[in-house]
N, C-alpha and C. Protein backbone atom coordinates (compact mmCIF):
# COMPACT_ATOMS: atom_id res chain seq x y z
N UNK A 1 0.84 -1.18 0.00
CA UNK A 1 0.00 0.00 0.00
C UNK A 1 0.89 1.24 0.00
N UNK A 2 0.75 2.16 -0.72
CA UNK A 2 1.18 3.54 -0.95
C UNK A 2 0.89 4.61 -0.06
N UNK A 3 2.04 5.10 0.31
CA UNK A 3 1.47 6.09 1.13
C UNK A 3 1.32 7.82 0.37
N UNK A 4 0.37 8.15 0.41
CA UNK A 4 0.12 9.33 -0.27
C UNK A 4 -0.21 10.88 1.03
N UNK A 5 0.52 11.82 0.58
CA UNK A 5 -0.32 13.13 1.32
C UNK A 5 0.88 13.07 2.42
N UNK A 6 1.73 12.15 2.42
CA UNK A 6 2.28 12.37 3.56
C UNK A 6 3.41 13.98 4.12
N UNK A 7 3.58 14.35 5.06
CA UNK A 7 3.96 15.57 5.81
C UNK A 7 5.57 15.08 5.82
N UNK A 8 5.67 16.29 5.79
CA UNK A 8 7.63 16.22 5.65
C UNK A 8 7.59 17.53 7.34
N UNK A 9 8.64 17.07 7.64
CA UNK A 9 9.20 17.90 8.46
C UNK A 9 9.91 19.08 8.43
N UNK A 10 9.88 19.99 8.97
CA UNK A 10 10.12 21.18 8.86
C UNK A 10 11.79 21.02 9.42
N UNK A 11 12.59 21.80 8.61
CA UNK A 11 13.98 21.85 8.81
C UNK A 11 14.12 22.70 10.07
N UNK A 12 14.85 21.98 11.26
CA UNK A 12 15.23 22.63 12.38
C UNK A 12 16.18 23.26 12.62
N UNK A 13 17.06 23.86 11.49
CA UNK A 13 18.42 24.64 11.59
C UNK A 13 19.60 23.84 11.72
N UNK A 14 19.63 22.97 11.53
CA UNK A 14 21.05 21.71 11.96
C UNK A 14 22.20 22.68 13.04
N UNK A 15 23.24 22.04 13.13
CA UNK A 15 24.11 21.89 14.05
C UNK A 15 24.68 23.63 13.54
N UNK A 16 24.89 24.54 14.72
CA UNK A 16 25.06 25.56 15.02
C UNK A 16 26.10 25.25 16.30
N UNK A 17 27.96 25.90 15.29
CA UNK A 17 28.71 25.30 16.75
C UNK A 17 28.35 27.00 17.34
N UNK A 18 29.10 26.51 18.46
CA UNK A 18 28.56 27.77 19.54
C UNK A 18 30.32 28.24 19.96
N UNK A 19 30.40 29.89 19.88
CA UNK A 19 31.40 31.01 19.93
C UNK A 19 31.78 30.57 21.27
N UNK A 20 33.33 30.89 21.22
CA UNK A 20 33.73 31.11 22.46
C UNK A 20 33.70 32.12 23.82
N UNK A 21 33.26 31.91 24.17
CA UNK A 21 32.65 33.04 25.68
C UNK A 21 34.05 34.13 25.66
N UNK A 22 33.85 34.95 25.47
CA UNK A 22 35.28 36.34 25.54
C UNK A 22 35.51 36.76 27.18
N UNK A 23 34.93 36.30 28.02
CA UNK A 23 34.37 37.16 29.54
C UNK A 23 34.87 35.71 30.57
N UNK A 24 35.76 35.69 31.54
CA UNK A 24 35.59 34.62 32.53
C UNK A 24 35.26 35.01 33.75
N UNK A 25 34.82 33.85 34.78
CA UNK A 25 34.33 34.54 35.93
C UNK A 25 35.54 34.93 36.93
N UNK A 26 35.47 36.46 37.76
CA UNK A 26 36.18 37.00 38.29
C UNK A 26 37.26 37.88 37.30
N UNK A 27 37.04 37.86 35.74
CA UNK A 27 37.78 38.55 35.23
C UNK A 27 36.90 40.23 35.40
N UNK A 28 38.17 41.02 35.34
CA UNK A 28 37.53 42.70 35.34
C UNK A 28 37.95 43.06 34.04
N UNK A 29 36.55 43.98 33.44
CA UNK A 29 36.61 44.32 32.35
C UNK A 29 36.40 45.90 32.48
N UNK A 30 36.96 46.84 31.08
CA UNK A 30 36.16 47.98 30.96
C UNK A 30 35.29 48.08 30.10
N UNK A 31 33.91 48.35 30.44
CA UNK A 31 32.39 48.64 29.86
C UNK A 31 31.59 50.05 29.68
N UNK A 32 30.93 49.99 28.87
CA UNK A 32 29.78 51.06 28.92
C UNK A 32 28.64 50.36 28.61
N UNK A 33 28.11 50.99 29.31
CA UNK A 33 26.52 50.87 29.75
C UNK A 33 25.60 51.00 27.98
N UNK A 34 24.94 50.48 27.76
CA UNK A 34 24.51 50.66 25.86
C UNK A 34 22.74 50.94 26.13
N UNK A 35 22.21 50.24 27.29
CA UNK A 35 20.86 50.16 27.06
C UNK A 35 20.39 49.24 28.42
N UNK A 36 19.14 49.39 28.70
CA UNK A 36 18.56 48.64 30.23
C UNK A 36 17.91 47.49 30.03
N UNK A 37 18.06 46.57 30.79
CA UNK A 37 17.52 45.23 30.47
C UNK A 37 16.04 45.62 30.82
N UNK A 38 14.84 44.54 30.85
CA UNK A 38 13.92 44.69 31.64
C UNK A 38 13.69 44.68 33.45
N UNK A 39 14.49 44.31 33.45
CA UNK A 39 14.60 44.04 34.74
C UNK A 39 15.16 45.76 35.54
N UNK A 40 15.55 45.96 34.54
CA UNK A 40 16.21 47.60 34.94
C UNK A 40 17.82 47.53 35.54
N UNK A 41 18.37 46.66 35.27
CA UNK A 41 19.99 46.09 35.07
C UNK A 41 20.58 46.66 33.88
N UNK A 42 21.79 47.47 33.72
CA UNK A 42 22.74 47.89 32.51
C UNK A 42 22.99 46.43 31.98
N UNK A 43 22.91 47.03 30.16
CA UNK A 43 23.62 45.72 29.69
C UNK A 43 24.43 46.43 28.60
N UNK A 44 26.09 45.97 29.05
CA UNK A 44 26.93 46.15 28.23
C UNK A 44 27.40 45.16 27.37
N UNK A 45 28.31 45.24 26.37
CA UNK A 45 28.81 44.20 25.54
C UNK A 45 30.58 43.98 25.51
N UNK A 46 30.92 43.10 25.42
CA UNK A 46 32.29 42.62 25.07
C UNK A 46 32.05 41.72 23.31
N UNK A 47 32.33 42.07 22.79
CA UNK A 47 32.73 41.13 21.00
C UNK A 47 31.39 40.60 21.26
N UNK A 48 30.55 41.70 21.48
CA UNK A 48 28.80 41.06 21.21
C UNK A 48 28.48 40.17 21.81
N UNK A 49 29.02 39.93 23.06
CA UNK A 49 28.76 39.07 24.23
C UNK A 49 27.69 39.88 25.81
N UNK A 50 26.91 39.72 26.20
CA UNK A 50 25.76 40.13 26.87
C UNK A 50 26.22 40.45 28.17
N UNK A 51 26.36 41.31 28.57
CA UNK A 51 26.79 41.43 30.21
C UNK A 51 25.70 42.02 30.90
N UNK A 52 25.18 41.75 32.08
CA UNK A 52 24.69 42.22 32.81
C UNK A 52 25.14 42.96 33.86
N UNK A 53 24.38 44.55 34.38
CA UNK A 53 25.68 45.24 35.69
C UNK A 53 24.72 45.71 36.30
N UNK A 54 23.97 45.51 37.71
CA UNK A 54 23.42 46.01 38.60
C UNK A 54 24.01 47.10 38.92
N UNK A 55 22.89 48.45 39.05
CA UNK A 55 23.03 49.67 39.77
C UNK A 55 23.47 50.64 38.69
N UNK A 56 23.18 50.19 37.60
CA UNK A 56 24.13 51.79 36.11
C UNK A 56 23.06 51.98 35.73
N UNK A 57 23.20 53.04 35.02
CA UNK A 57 22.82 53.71 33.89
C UNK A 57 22.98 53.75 32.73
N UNK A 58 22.29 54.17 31.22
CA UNK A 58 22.65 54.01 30.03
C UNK A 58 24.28 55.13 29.99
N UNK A 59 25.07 55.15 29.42
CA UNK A 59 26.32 56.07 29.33
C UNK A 59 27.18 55.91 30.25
N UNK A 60 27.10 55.04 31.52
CA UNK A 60 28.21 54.70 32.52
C UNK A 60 29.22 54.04 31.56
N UNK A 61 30.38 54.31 32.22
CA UNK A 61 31.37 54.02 31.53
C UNK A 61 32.24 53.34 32.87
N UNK A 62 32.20 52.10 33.21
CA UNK A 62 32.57 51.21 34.20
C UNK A 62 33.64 50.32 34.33
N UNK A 63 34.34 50.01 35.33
CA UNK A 63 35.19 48.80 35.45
C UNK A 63 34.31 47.67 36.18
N UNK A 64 34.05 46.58 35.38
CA UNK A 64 32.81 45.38 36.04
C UNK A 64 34.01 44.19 36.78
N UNK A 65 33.67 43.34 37.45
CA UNK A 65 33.91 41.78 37.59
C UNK A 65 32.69 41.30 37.52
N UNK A 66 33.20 40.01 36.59
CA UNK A 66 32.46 39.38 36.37
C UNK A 66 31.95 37.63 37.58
N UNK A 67 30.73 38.06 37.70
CA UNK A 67 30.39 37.17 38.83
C UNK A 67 29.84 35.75 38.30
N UNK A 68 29.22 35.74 37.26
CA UNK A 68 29.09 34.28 36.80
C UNK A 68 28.54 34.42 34.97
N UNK A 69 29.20 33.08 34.17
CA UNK A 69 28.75 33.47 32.69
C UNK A 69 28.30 32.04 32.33
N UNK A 70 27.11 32.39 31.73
CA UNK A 70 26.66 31.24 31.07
C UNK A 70 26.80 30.98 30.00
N UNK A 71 26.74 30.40 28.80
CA UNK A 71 26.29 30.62 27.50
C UNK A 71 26.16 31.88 26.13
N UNK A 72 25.01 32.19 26.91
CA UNK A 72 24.50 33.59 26.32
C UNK A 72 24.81 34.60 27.01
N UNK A 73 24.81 34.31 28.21
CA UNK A 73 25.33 36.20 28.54
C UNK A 73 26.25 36.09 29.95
N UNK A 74 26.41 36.78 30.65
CA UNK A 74 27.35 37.00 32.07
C UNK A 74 26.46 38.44 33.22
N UNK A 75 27.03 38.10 34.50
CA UNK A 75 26.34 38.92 35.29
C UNK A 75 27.77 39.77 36.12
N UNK A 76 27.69 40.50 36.00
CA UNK A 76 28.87 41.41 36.74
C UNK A 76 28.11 42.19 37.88
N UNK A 77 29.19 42.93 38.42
CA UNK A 77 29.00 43.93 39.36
C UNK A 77 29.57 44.93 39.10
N UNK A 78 30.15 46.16 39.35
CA UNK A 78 30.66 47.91 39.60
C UNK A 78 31.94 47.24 40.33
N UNK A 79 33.27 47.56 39.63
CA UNK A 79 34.34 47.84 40.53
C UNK A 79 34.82 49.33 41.09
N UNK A 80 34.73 50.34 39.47
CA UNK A 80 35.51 51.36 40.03
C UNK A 80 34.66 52.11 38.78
N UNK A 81 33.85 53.41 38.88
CA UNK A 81 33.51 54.59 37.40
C UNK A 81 35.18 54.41 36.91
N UNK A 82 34.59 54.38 35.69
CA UNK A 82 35.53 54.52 34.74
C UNK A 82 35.52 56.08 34.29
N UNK A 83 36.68 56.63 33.99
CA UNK A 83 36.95 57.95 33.23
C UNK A 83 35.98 58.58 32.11
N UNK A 84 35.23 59.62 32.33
CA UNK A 84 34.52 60.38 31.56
C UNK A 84 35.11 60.99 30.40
C-alpha cells in the first residue's frame, strides 16, 4: 500500500557550533553601559557578548567583575567609574 499526502518535516536549523565566551568569571573588564535590560539592570557588551551590571545607567562608563557566565550572557557587578 502507498502512502500518499504524507507531511515532511520542517527543517530545524542543523548543528550551530557555539562562539567562544570572551568574559571569565572574576575577570575585570572595561564597559559602557549601551541600554537597560527589563529588569532595569545595565547591559553592556564585550565582541557582542551580553553582560549584565546592577546599579548603572545608560552612558556609565565602568570597570565590572564578572560574577558568573553562562552561554548567552554574564552577570557582573561595579568595581571602580571609569573615566569620563
Amino acid at each position: 500500500m502507498e502512502r500518499r499526502n504524507r507531511r515532511r518535516r520542517p527543517a530545524t536549523g542543523g548543528f550551530r557550533p557555539s562562539r567562544p565566551v570572551p568574559v571569565v568569571v572574576g575577570g575585570e573588564y572595561d564597559v559602557e553601559i549601551e541600554s537597560l535590560g527589563s529588569r532595569g539592570d545595565g547591559i553592556a557588551r564585550i565582541e557582542g557578548f551580553v553582560i549584565f551590571v546592577k546599579n548603572t545607567k545608560v552612558g556609565d562608563k565602568l570597570k565590572v567583575k564578572v560574577n558568573s557566565v553562562s552561554r548567552r550572557f554574564a552577570i557582573a557587578t561595579p568595581v571602580a567609574q571609569g573615566e569620563e
